[in-house]
C-alpha atoms as a PDB file:
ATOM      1  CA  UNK A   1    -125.679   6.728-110.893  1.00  0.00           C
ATOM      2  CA  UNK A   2    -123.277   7.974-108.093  1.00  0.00           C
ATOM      3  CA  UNK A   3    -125.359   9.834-105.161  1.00  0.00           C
ATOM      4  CA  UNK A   4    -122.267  11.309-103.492  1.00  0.00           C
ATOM      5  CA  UNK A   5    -121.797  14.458-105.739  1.00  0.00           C
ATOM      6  CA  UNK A   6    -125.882  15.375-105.200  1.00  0.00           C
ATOM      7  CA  UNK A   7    -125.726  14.269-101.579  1.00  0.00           C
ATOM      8  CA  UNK A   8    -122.458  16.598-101.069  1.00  0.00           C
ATOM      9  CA  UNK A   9    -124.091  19.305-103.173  1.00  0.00           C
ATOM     10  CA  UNK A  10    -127.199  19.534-100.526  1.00  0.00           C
ATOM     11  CA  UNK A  11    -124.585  18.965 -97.756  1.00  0.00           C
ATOM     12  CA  UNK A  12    -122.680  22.467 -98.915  1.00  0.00           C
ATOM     13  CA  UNK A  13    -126.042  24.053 -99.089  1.00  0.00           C
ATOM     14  CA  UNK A  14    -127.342  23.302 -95.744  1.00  0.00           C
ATOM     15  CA  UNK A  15    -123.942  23.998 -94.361  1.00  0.00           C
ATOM     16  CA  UNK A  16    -124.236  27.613 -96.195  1.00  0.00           C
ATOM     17  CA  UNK A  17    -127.479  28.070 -94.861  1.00  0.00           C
ATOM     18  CA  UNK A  18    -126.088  27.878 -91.453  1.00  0.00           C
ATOM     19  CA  UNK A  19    -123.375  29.970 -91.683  1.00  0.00           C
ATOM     20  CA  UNK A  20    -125.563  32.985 -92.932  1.00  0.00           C
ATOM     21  CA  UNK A  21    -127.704  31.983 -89.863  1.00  0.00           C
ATOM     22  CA  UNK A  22    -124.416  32.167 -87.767  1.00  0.00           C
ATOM     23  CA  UNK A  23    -123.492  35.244 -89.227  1.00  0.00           C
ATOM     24  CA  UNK A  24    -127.222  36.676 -88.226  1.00  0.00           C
ATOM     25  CA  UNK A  25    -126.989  35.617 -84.658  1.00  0.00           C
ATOM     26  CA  UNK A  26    -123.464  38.083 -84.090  1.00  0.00           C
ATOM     27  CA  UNK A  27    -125.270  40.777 -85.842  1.00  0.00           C
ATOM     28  CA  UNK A  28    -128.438  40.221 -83.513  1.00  0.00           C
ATOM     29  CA  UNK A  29    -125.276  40.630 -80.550  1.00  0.00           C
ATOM     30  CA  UNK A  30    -124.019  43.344 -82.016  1.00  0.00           C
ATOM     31  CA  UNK A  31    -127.110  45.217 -81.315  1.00  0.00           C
ATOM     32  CA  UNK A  32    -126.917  44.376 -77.495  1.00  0.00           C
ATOM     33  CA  UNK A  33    -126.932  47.943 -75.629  1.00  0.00           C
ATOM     34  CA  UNK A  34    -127.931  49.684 -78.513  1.00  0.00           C
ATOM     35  CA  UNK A  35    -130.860  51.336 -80.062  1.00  0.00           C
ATOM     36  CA  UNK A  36    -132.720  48.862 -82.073  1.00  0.00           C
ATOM     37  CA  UNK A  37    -135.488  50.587 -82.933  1.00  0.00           C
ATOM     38  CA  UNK A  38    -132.726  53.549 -84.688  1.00  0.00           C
ATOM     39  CA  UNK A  39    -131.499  50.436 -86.632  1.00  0.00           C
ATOM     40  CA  UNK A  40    -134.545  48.693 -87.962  1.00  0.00           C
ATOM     41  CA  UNK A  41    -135.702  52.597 -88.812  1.00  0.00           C
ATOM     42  CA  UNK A  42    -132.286  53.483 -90.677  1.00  0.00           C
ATOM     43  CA  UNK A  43    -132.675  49.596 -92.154  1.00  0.00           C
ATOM     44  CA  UNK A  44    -135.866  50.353 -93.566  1.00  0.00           C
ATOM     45  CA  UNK A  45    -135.184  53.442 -95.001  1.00  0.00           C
ATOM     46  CA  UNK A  46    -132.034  52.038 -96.258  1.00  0.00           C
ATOM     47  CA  UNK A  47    -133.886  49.914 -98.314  1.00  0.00           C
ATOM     48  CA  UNK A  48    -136.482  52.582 -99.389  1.00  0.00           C
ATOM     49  CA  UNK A  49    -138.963  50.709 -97.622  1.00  0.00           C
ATOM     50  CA  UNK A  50    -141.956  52.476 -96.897  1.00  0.00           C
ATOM     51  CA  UNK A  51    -142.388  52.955 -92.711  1.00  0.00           C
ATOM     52  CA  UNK A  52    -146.408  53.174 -92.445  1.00  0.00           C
ATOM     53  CA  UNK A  53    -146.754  50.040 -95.000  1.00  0.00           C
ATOM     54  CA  UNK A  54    -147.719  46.772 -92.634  1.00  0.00           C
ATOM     55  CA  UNK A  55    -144.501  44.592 -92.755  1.00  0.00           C
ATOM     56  CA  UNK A  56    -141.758  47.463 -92.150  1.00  0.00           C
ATOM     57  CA  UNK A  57    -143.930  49.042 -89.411  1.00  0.00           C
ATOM     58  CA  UNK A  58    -144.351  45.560 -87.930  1.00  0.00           C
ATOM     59  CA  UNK A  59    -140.731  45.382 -88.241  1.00  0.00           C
ATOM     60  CA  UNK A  60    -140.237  48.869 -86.405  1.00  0.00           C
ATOM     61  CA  UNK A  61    -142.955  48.233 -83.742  1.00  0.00           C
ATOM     62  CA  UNK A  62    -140.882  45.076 -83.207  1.00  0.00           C
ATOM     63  CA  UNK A  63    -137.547  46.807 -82.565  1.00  0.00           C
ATOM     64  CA  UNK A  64    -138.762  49.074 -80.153  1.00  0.00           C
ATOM     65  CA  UNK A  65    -139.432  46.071 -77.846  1.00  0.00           C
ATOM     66  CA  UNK A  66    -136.608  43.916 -78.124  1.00  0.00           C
ATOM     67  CA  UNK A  67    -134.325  44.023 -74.991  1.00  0.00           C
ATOM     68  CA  UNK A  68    -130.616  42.801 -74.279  1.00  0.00           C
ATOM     69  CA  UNK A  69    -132.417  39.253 -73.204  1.00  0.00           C
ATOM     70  CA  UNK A  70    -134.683  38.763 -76.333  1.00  0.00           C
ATOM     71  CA  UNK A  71    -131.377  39.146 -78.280  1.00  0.00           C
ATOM     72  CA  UNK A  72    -129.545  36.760 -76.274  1.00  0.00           C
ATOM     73  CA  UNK A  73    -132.401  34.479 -76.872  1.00  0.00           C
ATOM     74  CA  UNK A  74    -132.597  35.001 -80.612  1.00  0.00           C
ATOM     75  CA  UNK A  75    -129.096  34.550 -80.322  1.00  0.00           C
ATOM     76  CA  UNK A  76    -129.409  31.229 -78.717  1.00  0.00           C
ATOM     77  CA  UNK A  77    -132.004  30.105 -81.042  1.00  0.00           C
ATOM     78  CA  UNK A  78    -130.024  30.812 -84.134  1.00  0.00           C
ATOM     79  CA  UNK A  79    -126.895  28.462 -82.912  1.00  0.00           C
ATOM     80  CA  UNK A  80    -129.192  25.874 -82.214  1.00  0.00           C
ATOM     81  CA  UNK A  81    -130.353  26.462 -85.526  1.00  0.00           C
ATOM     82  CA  UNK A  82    -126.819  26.654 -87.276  1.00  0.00           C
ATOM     83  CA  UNK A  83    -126.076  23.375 -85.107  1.00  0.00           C
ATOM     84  CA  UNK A  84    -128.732  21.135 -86.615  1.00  0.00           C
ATOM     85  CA  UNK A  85    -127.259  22.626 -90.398  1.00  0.00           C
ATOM     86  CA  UNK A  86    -124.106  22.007 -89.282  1.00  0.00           C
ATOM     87  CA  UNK A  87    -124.704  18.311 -88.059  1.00  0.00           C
ATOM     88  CA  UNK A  88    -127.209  17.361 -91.027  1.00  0.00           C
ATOM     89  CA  UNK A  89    -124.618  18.787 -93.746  1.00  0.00           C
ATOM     90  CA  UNK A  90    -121.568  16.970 -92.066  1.00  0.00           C
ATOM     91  CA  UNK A  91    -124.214  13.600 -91.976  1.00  0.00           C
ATOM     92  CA  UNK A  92    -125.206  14.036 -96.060  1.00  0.00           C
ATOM     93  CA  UNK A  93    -121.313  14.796 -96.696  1.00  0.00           C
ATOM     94  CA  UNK A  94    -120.459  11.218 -95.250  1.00  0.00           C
ATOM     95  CA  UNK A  95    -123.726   9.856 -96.716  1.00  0.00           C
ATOM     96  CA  UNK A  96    -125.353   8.871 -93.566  1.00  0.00           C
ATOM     97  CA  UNK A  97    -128.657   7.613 -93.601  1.00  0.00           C
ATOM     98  CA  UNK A  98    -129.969   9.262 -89.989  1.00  0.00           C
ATOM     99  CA  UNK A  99    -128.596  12.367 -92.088  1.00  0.00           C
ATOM    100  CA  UNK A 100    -130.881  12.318 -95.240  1.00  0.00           C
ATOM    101  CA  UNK A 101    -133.863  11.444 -92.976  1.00  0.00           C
ATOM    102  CA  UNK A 102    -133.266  14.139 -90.759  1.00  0.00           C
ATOM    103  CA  UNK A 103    -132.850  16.539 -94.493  1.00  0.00           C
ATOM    104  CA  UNK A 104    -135.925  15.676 -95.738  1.00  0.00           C
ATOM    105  CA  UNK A 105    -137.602  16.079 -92.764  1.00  0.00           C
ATOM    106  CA  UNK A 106    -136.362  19.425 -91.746  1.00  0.00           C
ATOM    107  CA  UNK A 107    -136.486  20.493 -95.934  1.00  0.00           C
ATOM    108  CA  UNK A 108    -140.006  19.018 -95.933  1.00  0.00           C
ATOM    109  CA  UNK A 109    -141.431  21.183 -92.987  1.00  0.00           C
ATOM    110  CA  UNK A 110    -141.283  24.524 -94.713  1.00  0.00           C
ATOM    111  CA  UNK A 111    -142.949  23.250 -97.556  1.00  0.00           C
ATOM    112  CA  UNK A 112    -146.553  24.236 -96.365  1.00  0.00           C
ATOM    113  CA  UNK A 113    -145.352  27.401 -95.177  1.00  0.00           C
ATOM    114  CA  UNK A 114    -143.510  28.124 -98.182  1.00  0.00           C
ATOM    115  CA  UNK A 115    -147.238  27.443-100.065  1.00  0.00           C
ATOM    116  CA  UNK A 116    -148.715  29.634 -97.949  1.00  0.00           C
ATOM    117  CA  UNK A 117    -146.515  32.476 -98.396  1.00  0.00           C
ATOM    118  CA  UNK A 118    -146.753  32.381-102.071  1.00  0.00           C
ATOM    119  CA  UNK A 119    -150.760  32.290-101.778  1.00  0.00           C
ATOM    120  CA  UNK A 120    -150.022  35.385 -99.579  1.00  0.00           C
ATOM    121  CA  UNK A 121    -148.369  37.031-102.588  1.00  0.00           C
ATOM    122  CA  UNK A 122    -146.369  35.339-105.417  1.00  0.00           C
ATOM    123  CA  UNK A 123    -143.347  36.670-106.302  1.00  0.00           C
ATOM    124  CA  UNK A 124    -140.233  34.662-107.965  1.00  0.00           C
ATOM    125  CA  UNK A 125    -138.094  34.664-104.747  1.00  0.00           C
ATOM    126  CA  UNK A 126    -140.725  32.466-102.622  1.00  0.00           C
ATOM    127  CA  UNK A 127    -141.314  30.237-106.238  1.00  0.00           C
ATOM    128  CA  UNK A 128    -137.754  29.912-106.937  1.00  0.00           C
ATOM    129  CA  UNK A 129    -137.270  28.796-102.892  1.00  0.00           C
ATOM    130  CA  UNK A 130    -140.031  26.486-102.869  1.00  0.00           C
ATOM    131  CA  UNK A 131    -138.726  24.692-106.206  1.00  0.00           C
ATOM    132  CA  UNK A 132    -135.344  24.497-104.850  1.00  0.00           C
ATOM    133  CA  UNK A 133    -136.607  23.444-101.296  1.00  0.00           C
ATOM    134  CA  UNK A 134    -139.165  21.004-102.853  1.00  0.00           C
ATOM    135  CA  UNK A 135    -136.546  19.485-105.600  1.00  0.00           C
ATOM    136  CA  UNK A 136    -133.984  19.226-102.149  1.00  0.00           C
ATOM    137  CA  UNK A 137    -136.788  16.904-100.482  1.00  0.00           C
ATOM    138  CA  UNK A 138    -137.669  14.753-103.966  1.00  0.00           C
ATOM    139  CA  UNK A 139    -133.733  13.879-104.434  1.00  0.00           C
ATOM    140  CA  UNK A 140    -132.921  13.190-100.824  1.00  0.00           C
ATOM    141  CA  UNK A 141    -136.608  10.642-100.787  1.00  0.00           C
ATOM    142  CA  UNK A 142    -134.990   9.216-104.236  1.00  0.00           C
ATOM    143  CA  UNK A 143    -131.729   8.938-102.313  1.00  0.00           C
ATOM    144  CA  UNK A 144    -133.485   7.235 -99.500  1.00  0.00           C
ATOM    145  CA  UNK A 145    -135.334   4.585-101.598  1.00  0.00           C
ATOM    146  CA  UNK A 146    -132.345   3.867-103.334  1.00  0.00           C
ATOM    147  CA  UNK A 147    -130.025   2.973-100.841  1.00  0.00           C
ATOM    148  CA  UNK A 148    -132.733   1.234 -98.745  1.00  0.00           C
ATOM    149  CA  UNK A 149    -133.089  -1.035-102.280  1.00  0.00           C
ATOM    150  CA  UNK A 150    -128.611  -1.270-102.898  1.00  0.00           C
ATOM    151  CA  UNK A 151    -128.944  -2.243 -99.244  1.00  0.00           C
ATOM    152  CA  UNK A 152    -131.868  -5.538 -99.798  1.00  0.00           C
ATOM    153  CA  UNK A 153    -129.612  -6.255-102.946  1.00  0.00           C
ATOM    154  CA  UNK A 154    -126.843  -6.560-101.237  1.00  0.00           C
ATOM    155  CA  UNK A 155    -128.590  -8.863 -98.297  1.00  0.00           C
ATOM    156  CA  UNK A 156    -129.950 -10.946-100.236  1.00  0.00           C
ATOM    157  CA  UNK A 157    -126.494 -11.409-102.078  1.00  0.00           C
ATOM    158  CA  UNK A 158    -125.420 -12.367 -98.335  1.00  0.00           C
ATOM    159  CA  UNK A 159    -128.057 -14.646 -97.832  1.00  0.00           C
ATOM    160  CA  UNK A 160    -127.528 -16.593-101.282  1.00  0.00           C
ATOM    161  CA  UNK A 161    -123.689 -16.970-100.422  1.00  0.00           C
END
């Protein structure tokens, strides 16, 4: 079996996932000098979100104290973010080793909180996300093994020469 069209496949994913990321951080910089509280108030409402529930008024409360340098570090911390995508999908598309460690590590730490959430309250969003995340990390170990065993194969191939 070929591992280069799965590999790529997870490569275009995590690549995806940091463009939407990228695409956050300019709309976090678009809200530099403006009201952010109006926004996350016309956002809620937008979505017919109630404003006294918990999460949107922990949203709200949350807007009314961001300032021009909490964006910029939000900002920051999302490029750093879309970096390590960026890097990791580039590694997987050239099937680098370092790359699918560095995949199922970073696909394996949300695991837990992705459990967590979904004890919090199930709905089919956070299941269908953990069974993508969680089949993501099972392939990438599988890819792992395998290439570590192709790899003693072809030593000991070497060595018998």
């Amino acid at each position: 079996m070929k591992l280069t069209s799965g590999l790529r496949a997870v490569a275009v994913y995590e690549a995806a996932k940091g463009a939407l990321v990228l695409l956050a951080g300019f709309e976090l910089l678009s809200l530099m000098h403006h009201d952010v509280q109006h926004f996350a108030e016309q956002l809620v409402a937008h979505l017919h979100l109630d404003p006294a529930k918990e999460y949107p008024r922990i949203f709200i409360d949350a807007a009314a104290n961001v300032t021009d340098a909490k964006l910029w570090l939000l900002a920051g911390f999302a490029l750093v973010y879309v970096a390590v995508r960026w890097i990791e999908a580039y590694g997987l598309w050239q099937e680098k080793r370092w790359a699918e460690w560095l995949a199922v590590a970073s696909g394996g730490i949300y695991v837990p909180a992705e459990l967590y959430e979904i004890v919090m309250g199930v709905t089919w969003t956070k299941i269908l996300l953990l069974i993508v995340n969680v089949c993501i990390v099972v392939y990438l170990i599988y890819v792992l093994s395998r290439t570590k065993r192709n790899r003693r194969l072809q030593q000991d191939k070497g060595d018998a020469a």
